[in-house]
C-alpha atoms as a PDB file:
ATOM      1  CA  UNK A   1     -30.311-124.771  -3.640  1.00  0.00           C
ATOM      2  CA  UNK A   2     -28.339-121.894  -5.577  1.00  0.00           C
ATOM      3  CA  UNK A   3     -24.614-121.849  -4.707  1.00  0.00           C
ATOM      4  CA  UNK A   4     -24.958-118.560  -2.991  1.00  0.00           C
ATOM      5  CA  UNK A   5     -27.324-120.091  -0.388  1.00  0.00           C
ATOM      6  CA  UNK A   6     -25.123-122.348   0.355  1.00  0.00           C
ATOM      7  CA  UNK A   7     -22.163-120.162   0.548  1.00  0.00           C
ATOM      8  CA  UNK A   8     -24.025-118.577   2.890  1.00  0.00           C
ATOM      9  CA  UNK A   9     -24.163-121.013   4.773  1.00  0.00           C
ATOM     10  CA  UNK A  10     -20.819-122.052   5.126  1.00  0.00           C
ATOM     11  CA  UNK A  11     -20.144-118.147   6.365  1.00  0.00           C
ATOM     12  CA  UNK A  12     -23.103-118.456   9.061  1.00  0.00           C
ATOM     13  CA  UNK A  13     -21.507-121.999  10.507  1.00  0.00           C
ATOM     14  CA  UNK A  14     -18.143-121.102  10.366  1.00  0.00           C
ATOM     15  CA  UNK A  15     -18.572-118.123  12.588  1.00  0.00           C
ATOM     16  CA  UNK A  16     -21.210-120.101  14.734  1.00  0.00           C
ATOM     17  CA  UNK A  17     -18.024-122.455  15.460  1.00  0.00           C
ATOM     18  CA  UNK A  18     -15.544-119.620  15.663  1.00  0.00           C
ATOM     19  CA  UNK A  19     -17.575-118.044  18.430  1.00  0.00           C
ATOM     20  CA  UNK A  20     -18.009-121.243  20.476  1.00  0.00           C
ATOM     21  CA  UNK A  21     -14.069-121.855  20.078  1.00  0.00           C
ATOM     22  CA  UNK A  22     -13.652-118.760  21.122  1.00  0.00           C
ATOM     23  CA  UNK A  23     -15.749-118.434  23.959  1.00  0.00           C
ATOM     24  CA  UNK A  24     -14.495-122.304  25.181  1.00  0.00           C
ATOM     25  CA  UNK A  25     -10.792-121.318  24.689  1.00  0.00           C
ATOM     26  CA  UNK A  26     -10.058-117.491  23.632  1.00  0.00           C
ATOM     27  CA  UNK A  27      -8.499-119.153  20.684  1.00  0.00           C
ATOM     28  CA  UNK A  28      -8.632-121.367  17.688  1.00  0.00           C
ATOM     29  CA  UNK A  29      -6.881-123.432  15.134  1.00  0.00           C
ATOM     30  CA  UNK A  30      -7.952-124.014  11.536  1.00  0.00           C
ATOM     31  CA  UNK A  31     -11.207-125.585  11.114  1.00  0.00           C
ATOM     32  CA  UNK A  32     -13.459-127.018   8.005  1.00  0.00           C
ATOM     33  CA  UNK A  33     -16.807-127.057   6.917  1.00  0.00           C
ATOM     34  CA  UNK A  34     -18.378-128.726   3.766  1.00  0.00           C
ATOM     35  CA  UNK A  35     -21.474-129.492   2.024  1.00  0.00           C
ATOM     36  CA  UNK A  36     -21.646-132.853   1.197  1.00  0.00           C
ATOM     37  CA  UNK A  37     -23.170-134.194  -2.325  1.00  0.00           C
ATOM     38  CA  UNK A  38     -26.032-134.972  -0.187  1.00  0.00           C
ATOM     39  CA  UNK A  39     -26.644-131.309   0.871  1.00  0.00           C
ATOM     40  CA  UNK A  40     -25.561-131.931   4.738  1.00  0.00           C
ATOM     41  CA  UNK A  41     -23.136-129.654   6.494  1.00  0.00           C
ATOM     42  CA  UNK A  42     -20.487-131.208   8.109  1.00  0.00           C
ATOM     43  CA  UNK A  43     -17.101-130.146  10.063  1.00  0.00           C
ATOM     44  CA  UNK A  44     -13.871-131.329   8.681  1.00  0.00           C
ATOM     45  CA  UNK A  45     -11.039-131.660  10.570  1.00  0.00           C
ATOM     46  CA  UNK A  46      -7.252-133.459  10.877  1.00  0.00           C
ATOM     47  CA  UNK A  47      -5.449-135.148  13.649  1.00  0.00           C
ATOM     48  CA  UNK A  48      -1.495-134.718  13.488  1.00  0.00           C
ATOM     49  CA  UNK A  49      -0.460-136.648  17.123  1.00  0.00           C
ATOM     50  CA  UNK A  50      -0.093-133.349  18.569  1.00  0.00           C
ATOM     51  CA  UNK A  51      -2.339-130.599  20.735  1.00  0.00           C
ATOM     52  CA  UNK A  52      -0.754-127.602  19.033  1.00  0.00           C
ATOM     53  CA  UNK A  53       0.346-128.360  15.284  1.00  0.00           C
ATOM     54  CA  UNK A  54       1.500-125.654  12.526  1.00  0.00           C
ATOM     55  CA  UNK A  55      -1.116-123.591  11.933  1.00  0.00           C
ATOM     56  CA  UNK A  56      -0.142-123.248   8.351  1.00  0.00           C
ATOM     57  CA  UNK A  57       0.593-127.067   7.843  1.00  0.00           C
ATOM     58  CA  UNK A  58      -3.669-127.367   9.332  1.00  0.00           C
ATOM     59  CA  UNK A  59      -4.687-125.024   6.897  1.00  0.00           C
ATOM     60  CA  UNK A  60      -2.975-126.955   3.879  1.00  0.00           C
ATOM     61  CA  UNK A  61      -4.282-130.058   5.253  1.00  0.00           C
ATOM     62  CA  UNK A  62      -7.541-128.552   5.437  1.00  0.00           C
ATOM     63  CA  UNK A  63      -7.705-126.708   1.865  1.00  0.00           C
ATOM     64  CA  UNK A  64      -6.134-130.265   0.332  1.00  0.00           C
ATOM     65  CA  UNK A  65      -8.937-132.432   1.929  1.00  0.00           C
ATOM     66  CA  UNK A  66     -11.709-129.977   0.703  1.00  0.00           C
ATOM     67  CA  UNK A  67     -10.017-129.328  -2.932  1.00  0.00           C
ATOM     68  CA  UNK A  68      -9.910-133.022  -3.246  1.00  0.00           C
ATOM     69  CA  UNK A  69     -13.454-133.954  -1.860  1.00  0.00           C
ATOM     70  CA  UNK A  70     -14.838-131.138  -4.365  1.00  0.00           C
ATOM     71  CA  UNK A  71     -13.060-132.553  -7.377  1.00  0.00           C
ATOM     72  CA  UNK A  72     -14.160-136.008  -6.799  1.00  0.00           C
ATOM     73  CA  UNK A  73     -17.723-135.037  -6.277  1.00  0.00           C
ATOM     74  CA  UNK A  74     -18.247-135.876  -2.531  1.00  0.00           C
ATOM     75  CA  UNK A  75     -18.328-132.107  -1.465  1.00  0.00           C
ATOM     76  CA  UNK A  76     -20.969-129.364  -3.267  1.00  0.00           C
ATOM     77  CA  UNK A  77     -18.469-126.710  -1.642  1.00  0.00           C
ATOM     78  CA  UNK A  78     -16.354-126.093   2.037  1.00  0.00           C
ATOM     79  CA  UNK A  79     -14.486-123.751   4.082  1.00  0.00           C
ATOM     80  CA  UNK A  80     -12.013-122.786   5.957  1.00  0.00           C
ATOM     81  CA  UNK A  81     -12.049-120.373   9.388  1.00  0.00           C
ATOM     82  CA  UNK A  82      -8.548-119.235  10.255  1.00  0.00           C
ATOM     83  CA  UNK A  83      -7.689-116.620  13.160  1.00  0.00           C
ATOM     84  CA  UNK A  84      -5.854-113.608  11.849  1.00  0.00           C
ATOM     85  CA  UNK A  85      -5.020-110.285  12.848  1.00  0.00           C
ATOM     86  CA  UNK A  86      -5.487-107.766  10.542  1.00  0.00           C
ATOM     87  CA  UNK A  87      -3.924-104.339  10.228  1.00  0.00           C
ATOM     88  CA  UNK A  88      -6.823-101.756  10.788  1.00  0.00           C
ATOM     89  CA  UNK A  89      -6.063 -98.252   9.788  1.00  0.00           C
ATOM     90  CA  UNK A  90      -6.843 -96.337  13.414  1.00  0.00           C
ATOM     91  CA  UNK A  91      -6.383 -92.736  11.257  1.00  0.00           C
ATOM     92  CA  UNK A  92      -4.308 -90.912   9.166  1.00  0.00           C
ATOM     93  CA  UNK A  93      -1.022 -91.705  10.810  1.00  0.00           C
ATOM     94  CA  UNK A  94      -1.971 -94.804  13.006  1.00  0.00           C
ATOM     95  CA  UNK A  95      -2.563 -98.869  11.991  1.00  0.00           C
ATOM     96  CA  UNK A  96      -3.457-101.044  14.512  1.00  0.00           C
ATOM     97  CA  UNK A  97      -3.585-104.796  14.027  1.00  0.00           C
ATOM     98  CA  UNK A  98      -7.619-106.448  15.338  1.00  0.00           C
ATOM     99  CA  UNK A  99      -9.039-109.922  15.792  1.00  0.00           C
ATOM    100  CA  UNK A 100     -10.483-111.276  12.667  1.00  0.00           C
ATOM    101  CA  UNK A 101     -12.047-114.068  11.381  1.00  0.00           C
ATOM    102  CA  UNK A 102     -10.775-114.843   7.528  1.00  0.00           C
ATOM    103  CA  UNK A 103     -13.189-117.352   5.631  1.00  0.00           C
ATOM    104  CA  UNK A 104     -11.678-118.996   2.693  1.00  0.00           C
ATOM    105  CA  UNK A 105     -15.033-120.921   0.381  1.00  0.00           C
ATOM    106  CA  UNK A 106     -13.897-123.474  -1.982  1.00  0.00           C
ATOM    107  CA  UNK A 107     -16.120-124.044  -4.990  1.00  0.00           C
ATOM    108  CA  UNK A 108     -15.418-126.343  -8.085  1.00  0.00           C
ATOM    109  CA  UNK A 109     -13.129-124.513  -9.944  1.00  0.00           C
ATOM    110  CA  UNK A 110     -10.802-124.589  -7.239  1.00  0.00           C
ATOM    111  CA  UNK A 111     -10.166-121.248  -6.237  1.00  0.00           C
ATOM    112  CA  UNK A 112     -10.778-120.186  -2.845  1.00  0.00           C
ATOM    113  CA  UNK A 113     -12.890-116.865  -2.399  1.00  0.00           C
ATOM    114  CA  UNK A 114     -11.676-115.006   1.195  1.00  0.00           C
ATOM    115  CA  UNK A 115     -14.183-113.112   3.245  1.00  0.00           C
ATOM    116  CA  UNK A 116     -13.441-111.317   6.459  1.00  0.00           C
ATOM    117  CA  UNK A 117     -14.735-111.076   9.731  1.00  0.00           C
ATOM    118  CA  UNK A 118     -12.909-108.441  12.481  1.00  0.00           C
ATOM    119  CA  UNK A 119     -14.294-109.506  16.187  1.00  0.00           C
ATOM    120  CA  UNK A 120     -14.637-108.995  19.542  1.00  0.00           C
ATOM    121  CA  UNK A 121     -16.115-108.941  23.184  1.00  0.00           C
ATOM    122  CA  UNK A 122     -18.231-107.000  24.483  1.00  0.00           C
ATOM    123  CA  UNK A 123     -20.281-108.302  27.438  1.00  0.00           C
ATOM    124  CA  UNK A 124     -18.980-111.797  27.410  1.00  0.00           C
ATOM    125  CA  UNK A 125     -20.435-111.903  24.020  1.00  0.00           C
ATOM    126  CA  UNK A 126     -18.416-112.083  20.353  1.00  0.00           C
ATOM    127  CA  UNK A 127     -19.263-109.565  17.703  1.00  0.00           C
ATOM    128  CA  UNK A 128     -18.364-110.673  14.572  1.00  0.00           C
ATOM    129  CA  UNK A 129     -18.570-107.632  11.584  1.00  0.00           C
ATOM    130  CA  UNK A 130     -17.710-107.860   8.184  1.00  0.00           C
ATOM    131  CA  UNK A 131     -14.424-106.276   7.235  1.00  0.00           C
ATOM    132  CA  UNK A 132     -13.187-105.441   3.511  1.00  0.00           C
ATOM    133  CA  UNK A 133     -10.175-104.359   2.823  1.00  0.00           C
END
């Protein structure tokens, strides 16, 4: 399967989990996803003895385990769903910080391509839309 396929992918299943998160708890920490060697998606994920750990020590955790699991040949690729606001320019004079949804893929040369997602409820469902800046 062509890279992009699979990058695709990771984007649909990331914000598949970030709505159920979302609709379980309003919220959510850093989570993984990867494509195995094998071609099977699975979630990645860290324990660190504690309900509410560092978002940013997660996320390092995360990118680390991925990075690693790409270089040694177990992963084809992975990624990483982190909740962000972003500032959202409102008009001319006005910027308003939104919901979003920032994807960071992993390939094999290391480098992590972002993609973002702004979101939010409407009729007890989430909308996710794409958002470049």
């Amino acid at each position: 399967m062509p890279s992009n396929q699979y990058r695709q992918i990771l984007i649909n299943n990331i914000i598949e989990q970030a709505k159920y998160y979302l609709e379980d708890a309003g919220e959510f920490y850093p989570f993984g996803t990867v494509i195995s060697n094998s071609n099977l998606l699975k979630p990645v994920s860290g324990y660190f003895g504690e309900d509410t750990p560092d978002s940013i020590e997660v996320v390092n955790y995360l990118e680390e385990g991925i990075k690693d699991g790409i270089a040694k040949g177990i992963y084809l690729l992975g990624a990483i769903g982190i909740d962000i606001l972003i500032p959202v320019q409102v008009n001319s004079s006005s910027v308003d910080k939104r919901d979003a949804l920032e994807i960071r893929l992993y390939q094999k040369d290391g480098k992590a391509d972002k993609v973002y997602f702004l979101y939010s409820i409407k009729a007890g469902i989430y909308e996710f839309v794409n958002y470049d800046f």
